[in-house]
N, C-alpha and C. Protein backbone atom coordinates (compact mmCIF):
# COMPACT_ATOMS: atom_id res chain seq x y z
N UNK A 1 11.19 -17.70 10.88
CA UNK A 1 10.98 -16.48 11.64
C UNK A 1 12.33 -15.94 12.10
N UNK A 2 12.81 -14.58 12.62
CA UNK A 2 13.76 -14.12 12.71
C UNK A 2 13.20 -13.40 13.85
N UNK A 3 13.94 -13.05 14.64
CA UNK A 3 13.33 -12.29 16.02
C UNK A 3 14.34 -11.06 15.76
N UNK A 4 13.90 -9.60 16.32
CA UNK A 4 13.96 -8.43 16.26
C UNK A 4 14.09 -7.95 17.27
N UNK A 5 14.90 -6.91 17.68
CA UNK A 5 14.82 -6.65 18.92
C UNK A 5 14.70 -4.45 18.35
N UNK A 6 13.79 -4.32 18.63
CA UNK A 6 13.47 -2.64 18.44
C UNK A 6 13.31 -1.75 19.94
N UNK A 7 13.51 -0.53 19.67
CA UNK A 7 13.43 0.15 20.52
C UNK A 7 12.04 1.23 20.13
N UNK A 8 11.31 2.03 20.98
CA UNK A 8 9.88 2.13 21.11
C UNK A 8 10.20 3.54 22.09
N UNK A 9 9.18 4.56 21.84
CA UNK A 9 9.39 5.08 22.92
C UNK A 9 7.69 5.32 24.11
N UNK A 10 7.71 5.30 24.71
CA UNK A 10 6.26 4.71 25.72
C UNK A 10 5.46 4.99 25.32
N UNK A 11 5.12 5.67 24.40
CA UNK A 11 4.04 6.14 23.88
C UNK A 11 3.08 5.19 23.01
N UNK A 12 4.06 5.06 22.25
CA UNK A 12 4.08 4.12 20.82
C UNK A 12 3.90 2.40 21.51
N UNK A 13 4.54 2.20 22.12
CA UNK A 13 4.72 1.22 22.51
C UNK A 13 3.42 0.87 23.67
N UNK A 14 2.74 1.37 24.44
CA UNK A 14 1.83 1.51 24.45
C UNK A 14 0.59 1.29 23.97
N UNK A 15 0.24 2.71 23.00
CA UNK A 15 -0.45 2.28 21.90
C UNK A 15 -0.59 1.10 21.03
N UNK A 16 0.73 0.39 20.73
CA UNK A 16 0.93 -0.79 19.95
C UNK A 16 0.49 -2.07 20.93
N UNK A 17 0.64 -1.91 22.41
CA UNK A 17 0.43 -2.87 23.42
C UNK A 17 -1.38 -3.13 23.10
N UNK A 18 -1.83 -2.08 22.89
CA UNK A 18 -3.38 -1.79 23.54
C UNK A 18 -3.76 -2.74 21.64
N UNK A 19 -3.42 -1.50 20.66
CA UNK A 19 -3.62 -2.49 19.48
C UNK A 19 -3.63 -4.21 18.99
N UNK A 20 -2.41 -4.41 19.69
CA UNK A 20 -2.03 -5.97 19.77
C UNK A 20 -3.16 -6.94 20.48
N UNK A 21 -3.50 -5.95 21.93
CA UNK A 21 -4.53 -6.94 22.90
C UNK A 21 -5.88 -6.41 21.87
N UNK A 22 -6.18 -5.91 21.24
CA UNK A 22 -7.72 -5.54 20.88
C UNK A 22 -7.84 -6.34 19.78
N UNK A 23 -6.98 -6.42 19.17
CA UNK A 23 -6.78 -7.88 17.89
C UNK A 23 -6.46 -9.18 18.53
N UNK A 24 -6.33 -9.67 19.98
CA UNK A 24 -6.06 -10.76 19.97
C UNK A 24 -4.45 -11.36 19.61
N UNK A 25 -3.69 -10.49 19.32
CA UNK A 25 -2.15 -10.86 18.80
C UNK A 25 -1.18 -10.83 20.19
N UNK A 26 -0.25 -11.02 19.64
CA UNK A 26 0.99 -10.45 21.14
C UNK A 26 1.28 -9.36 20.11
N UNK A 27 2.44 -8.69 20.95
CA UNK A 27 2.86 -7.39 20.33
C UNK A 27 4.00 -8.07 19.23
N UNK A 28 4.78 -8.67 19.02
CA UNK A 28 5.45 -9.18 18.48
C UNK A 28 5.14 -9.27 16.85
N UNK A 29 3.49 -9.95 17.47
CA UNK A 29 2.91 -10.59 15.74
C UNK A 29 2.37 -9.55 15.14
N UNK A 30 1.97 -8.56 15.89
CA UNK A 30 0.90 -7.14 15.27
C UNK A 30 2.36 -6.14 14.45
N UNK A 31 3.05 -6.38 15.33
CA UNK A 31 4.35 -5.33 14.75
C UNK A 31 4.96 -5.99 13.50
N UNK A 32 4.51 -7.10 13.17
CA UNK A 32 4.98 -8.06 11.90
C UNK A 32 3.95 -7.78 11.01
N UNK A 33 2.56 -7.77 11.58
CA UNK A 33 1.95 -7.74 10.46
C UNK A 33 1.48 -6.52 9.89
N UNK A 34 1.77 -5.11 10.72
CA UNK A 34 2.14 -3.86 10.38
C UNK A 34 3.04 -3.58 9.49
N UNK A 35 4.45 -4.23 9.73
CA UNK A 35 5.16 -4.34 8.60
C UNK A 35 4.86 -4.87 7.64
N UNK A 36 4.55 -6.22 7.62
CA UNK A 36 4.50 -6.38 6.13
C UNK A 36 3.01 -6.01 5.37
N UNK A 37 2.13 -5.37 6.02
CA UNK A 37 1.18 -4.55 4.94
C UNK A 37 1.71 -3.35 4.39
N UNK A 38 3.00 -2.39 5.37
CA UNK A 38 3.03 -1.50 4.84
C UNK A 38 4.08 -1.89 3.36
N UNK A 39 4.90 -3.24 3.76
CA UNK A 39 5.90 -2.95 2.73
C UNK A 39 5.05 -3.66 1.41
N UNK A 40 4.48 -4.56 1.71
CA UNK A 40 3.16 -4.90 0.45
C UNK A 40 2.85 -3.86 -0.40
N UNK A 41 2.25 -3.03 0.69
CA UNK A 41 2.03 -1.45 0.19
C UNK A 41 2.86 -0.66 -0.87
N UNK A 42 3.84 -0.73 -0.28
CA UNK A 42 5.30 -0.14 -0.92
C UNK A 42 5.70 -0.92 -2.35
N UNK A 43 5.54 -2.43 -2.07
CA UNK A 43 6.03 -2.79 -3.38
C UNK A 43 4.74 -2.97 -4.36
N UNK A 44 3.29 -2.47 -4.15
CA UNK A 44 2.46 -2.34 -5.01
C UNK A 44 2.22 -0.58 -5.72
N UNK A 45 2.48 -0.09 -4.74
CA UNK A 45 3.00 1.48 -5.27
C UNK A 45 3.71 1.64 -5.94
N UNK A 46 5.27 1.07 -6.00
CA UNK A 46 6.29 0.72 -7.26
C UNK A 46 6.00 0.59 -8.27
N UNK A 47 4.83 -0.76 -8.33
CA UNK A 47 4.91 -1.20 -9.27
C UNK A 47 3.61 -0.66 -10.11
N UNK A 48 2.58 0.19 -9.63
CA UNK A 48 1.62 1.21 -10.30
C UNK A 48 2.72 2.47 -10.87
N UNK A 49 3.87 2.69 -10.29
CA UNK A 49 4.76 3.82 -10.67
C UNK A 49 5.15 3.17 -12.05
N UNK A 50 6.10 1.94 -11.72
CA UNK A 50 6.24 1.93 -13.23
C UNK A 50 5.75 1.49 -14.07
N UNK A 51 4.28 1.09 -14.00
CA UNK A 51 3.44 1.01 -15.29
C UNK A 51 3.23 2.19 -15.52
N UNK A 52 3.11 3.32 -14.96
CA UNK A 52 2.84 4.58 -14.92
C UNK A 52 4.09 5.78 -16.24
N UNK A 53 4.86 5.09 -15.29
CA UNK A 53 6.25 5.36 -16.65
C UNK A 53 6.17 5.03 -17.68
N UNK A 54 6.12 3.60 -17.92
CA UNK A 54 6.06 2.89 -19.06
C UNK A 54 5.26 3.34 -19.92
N UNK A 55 3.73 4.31 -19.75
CA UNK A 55 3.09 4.42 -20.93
C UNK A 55 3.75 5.54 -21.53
N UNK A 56 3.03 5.57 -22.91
CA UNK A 56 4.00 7.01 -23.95
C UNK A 56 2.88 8.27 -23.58
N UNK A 57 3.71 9.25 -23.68
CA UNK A 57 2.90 10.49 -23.30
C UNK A 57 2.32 10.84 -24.35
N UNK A 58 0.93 11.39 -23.99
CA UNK A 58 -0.49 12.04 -24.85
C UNK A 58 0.04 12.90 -26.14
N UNK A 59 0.57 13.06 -27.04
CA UNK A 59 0.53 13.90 -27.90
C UNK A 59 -0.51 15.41 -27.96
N UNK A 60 0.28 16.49 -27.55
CA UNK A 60 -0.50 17.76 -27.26
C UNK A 60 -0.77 19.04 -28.79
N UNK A 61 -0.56 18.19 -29.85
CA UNK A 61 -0.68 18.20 -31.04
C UNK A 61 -1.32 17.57 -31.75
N UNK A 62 -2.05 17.87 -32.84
CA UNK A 62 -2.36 16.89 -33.93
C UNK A 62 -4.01 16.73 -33.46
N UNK A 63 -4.76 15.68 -34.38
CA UNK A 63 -6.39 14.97 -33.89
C UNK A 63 -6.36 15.30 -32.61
N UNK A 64 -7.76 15.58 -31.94
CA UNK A 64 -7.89 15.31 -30.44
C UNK A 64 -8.35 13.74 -30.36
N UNK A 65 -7.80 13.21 -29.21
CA UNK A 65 -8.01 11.86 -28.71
C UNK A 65 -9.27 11.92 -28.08
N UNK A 66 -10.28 10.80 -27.92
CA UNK A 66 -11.24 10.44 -26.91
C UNK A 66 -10.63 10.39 -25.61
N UNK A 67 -11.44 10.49 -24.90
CA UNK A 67 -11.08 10.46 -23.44
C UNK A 67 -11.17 9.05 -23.09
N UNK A 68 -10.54 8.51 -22.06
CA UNK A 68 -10.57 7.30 -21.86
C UNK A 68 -11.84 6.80 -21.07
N UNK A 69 -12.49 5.27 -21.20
CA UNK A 69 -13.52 5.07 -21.20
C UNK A 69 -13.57 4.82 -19.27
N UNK A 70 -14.83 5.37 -19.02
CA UNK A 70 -14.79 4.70 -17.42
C UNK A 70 -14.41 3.24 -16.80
N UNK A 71 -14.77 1.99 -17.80
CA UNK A 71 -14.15 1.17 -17.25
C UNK A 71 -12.18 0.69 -17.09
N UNK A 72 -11.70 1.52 -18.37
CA UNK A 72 -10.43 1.85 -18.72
C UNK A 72 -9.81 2.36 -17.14
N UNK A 73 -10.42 3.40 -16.54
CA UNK A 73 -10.12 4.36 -15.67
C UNK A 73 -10.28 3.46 -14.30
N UNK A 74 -11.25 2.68 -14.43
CA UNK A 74 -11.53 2.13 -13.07
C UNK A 74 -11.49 0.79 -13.19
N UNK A 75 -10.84 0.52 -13.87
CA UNK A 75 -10.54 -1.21 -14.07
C UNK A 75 -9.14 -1.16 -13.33
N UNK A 76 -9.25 -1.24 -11.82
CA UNK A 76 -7.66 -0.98 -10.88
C UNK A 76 -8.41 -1.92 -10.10
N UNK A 77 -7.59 -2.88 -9.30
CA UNK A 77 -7.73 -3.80 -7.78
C UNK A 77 -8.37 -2.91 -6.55
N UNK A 78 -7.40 -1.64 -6.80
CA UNK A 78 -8.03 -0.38 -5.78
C UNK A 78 -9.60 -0.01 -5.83
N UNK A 79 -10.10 -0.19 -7.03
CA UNK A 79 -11.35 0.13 -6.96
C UNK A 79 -12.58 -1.21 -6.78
N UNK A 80 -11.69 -2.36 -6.91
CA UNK A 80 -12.80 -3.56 -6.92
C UNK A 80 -13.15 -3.79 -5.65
N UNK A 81 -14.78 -4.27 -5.88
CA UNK A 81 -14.86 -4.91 -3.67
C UNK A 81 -14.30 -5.93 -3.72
N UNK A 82 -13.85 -6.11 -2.49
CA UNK A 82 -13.07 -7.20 -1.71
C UNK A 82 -14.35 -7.93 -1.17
């Protein structure tokens, strides 16, 4: 663990007080685990970007293609239940 020392302005800090006690956390652990969902977040967004890159673009010429199949489309983590 690494301890942090941030600055807040009453508002926020506040709000984050009331969040922390309604989960049962101190403020310390809620502000950790805020962070690291959002940066989770961040490095799963990346990495949908560059599979996103990686594919080759549609050819707007030539045969028409099928459309891609619904499970194709919705076969993502985002769409499965948890």
């Amino acid at each position: 663990m690494k301890n942090v020392t941030i600055t807040l302005d009453e508002d926020t800090a506040a709000r984050a007080r009331v969040e922390a006690a309604e989960r049962k956390m101190s403020l310390s652990r809620y502000v950790g685990e805020v962070l690291r969902k959002e940066l989770r977040h961040a490095d799963e967004y990346e990495a949908a970007y560059r599979a996103w890159r990686a594919e080759k673009p549609w050819p707007l010429k030539g045969p028409p293609r099928p459309y891609p199949k619904r499970e194709e489309l919705y076969d993502r983590p985002v769409f499965r239940r948890r």
